[in-house]
N, C-alpha and C. Protein backbone atom coordinates (compact mmCIF):
# COMPACT_ATOMS: atom_id res chain seq x y z
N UNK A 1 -12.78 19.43 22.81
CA UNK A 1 -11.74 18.47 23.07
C UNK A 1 -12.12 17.09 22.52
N UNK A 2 -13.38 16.68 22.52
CA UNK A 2 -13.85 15.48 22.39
C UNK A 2 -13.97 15.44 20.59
N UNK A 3 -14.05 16.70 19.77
CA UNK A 3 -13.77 16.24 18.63
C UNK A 3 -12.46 16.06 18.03
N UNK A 4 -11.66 16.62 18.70
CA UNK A 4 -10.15 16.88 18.57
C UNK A 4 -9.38 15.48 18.60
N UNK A 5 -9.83 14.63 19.51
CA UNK A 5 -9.53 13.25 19.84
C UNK A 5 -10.21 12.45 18.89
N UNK A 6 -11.40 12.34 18.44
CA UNK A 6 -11.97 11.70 17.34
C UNK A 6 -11.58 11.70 16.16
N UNK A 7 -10.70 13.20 15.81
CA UNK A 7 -9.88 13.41 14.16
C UNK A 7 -8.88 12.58 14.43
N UNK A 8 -7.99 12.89 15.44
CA UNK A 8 -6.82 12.13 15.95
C UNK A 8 -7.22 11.00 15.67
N UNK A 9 -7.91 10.17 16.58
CA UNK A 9 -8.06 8.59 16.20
C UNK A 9 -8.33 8.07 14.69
N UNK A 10 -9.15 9.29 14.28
CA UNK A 10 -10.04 8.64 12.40
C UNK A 10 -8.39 8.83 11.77
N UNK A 11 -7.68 9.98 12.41
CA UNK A 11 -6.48 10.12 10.97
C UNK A 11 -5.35 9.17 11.20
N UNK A 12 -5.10 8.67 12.37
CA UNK A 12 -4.12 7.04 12.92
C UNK A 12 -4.85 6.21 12.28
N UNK A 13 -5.82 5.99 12.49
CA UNK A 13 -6.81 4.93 11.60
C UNK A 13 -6.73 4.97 10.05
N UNK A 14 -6.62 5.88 9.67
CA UNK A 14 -6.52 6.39 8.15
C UNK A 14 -5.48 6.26 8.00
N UNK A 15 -4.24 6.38 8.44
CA UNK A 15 -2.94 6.01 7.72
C UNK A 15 -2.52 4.67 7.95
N UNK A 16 -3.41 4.33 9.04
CA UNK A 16 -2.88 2.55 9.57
C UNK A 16 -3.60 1.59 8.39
N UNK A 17 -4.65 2.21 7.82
CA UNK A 17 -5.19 1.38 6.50
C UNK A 17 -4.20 1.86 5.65
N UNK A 18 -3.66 3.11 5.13
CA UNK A 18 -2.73 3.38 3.92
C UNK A 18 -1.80 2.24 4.28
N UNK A 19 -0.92 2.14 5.44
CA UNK A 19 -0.06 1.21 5.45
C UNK A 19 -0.59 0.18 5.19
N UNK A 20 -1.46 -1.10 5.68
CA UNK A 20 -1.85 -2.31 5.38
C UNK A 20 -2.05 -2.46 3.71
N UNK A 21 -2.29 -1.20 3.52
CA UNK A 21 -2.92 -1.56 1.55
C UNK A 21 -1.30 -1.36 1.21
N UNK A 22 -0.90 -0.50 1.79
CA UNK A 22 0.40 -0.21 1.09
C UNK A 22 1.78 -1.61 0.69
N UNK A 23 1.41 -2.23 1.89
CA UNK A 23 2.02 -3.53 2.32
C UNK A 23 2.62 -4.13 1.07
N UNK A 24 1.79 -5.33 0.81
CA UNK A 24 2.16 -6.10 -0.69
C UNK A 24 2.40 -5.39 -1.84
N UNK A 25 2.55 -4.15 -2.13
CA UNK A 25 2.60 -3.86 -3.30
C UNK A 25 4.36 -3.26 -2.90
N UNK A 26 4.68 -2.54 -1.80
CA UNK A 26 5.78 -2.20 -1.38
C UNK A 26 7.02 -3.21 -0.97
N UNK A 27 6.39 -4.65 -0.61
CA UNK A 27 6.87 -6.03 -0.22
C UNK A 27 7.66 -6.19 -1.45
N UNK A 28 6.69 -6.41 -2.63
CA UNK A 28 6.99 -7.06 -3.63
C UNK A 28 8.19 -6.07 -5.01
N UNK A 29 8.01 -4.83 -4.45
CA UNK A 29 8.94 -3.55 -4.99
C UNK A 29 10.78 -4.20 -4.72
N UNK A 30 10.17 -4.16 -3.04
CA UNK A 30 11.69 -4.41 -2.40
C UNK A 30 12.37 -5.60 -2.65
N UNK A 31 11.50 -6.91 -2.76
CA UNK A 31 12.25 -7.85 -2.93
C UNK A 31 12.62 -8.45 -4.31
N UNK A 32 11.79 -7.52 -5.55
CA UNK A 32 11.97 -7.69 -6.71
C UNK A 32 13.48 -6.97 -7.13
N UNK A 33 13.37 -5.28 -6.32
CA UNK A 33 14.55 -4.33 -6.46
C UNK A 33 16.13 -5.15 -5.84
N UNK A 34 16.04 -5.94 -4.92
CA UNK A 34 17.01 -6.36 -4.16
C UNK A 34 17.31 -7.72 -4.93
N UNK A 35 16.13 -8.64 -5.61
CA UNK A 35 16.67 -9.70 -6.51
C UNK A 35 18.01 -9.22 -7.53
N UNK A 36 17.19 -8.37 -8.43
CA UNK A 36 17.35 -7.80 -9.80
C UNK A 36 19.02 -6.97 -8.73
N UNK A 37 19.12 -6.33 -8.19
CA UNK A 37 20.29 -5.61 -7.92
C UNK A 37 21.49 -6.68 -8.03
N UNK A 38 20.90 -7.80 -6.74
CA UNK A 38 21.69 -8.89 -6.52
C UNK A 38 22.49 -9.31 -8.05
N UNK A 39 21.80 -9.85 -8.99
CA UNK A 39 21.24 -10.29 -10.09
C UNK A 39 22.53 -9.29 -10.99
N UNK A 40 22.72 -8.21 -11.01
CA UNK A 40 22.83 -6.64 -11.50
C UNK A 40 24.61 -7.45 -10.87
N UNK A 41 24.91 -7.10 -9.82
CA UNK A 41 25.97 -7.41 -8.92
C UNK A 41 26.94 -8.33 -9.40
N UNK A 42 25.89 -9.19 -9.52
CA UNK A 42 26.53 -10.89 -9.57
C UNK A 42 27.32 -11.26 -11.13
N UNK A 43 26.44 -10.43 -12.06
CA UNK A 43 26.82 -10.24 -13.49
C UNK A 43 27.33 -8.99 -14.18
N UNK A 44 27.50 -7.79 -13.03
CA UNK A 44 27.97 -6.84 -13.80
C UNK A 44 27.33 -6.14 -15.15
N UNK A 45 25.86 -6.18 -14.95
CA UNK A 45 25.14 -5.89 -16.22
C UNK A 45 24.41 -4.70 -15.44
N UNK A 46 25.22 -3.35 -16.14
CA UNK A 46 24.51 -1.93 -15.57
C UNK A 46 23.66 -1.75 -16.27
N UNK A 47 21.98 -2.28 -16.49
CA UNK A 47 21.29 -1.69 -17.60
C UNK A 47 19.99 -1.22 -16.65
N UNK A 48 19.67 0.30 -16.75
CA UNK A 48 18.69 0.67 -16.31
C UNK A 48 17.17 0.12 -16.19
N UNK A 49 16.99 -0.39 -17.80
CA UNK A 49 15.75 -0.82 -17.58
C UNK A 49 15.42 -2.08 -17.03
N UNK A 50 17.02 -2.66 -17.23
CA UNK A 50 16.52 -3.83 -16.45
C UNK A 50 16.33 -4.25 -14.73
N UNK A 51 16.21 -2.83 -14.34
CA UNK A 51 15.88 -2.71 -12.97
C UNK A 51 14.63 -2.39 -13.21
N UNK A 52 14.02 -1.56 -13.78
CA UNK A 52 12.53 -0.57 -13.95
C UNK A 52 11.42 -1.76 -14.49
N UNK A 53 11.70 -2.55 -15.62
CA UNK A 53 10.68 -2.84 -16.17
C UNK A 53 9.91 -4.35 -15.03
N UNK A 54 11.25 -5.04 -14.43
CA UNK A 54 10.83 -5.93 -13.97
C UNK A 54 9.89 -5.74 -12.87
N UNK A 55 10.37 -4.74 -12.07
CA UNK A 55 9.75 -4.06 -11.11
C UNK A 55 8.67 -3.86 -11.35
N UNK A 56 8.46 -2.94 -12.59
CA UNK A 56 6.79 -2.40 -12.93
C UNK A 56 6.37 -3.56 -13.30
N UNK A 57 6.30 -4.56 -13.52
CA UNK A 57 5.66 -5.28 -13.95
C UNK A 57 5.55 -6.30 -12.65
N UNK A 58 6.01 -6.46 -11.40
CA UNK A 58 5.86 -7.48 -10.51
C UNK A 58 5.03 -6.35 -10.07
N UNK A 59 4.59 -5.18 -9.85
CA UNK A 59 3.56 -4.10 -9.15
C UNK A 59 2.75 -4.38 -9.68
N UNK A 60 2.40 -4.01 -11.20
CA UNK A 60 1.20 -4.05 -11.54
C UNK A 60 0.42 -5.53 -11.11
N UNK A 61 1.21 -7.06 -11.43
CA UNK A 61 0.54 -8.38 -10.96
C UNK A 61 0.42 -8.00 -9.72
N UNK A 62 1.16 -7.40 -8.81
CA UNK A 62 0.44 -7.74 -7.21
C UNK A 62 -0.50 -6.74 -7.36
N UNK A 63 -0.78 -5.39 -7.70
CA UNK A 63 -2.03 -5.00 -7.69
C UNK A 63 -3.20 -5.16 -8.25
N UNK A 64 -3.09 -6.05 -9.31
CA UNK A 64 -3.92 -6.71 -9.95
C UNK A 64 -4.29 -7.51 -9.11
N UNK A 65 -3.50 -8.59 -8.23
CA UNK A 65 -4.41 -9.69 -7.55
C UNK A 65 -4.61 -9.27 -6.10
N UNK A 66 -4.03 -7.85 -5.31
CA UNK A 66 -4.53 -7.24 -4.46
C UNK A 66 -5.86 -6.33 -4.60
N UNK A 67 -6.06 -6.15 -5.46
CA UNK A 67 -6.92 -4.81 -5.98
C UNK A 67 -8.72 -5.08 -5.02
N UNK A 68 -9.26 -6.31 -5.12
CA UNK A 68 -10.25 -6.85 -4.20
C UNK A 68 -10.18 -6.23 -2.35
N UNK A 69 -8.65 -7.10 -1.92
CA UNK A 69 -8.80 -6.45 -0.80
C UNK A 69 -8.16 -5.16 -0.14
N UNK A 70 -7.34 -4.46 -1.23
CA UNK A 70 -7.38 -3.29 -0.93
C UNK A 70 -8.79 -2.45 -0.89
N UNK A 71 -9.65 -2.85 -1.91
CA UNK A 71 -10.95 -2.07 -2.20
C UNK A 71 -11.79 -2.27 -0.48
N UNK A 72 -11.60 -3.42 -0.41
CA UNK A 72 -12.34 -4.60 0.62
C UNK A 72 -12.10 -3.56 2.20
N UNK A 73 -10.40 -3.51 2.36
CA UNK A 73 -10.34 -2.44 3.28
C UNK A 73 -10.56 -1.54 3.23
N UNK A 74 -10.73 -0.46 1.98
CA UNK A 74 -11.31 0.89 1.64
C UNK A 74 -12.44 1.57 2.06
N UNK A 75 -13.21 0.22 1.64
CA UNK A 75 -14.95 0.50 1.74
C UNK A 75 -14.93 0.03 3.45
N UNK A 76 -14.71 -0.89 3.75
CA UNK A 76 -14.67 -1.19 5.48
C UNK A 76 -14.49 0.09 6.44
N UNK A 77 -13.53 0.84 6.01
CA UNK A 77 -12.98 1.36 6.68
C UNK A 77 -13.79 2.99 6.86
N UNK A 78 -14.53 3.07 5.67
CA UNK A 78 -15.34 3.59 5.28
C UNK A 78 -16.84 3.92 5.47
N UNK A 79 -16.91 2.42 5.60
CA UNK A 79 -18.26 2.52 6.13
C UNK A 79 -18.54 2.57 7.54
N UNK A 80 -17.23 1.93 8.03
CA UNK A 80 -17.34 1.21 9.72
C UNK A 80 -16.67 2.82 10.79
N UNK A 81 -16.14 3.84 9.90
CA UNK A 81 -15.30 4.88 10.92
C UNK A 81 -16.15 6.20 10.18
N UNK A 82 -15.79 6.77 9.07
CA UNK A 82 -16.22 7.98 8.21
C UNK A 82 -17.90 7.90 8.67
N UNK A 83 -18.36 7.21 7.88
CA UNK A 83 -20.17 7.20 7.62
C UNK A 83 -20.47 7.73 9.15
N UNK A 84 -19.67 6.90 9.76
CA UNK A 84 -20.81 7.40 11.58
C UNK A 84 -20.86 9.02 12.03
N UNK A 85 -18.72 9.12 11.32
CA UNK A 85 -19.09 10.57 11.88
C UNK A 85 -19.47 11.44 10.84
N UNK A 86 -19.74 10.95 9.68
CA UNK A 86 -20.41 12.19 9.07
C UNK A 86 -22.06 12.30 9.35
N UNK A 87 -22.22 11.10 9.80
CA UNK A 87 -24.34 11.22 10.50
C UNK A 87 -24.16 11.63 12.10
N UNK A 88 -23.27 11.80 12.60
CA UNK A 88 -22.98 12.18 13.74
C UNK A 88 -22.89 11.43 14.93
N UNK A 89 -22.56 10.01 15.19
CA UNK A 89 -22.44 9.31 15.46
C UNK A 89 -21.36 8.55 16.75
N UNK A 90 -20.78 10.27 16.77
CA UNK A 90 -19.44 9.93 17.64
C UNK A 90 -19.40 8.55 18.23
C-alpha cells in the first residue's frame, strides 16, 4: 500500500511539473492564436499561414528564453523526488 501511494504522489508531482513547464509556451500559443484570429476577423484576410507562422515563431522565442527554467525544473524535480526513490529512500 505504502508504495502504491508513493507512485500516486511522484506521478501528480510529475504532471504538476509538465503543467508549470507547459505554462509559457501554451500562454503565449493562445494569446498569439487569439491576436492573429482577432487580426484575421477584423480584416477579412483568410490566409493559413498567416495564423501558423506567427505562432511558430512566438513558441520557438518563448522557448528559447524559457529553456533555462524549464531545464531548472526538470533537473529539481529530479533530483529532489526520482533519485530518493530510486536509492530507496521513501
Amino acid at each position: 500500500m505504502l508504495a502504491e501511494g508513493v507512485f500516486h504522489d511522484t506521478l501528480r508531482q510529475g504532471l504538476w511539473v509538465a503543467v508549470i513547464i507547459s505554462v509559457p509556451i501554451l500562454t503565449v500559443a493562445l494569446i498569439t492564436g487569439l491576436t492573429i484570429g482577432l487580426f484575421q476577423a477584423l480584416t477579412s484576410i483568410q490566409e493559413m499561414t498567416l495564423t501558423f507562422v506567427p505562432k511558430l515563431a512566438a513558441i520557438v522565442v518563448v522557448f528559447w528564453i524559457s529553456m533555462g527554467f524549464m531545464t531548472q525544473t526538470l533537473v529539481s524535480f529530479f533530483h529532489n523526488e526520482i533519485i530518493p526513490l530510486i536509492t530507496g529512500g521513501f
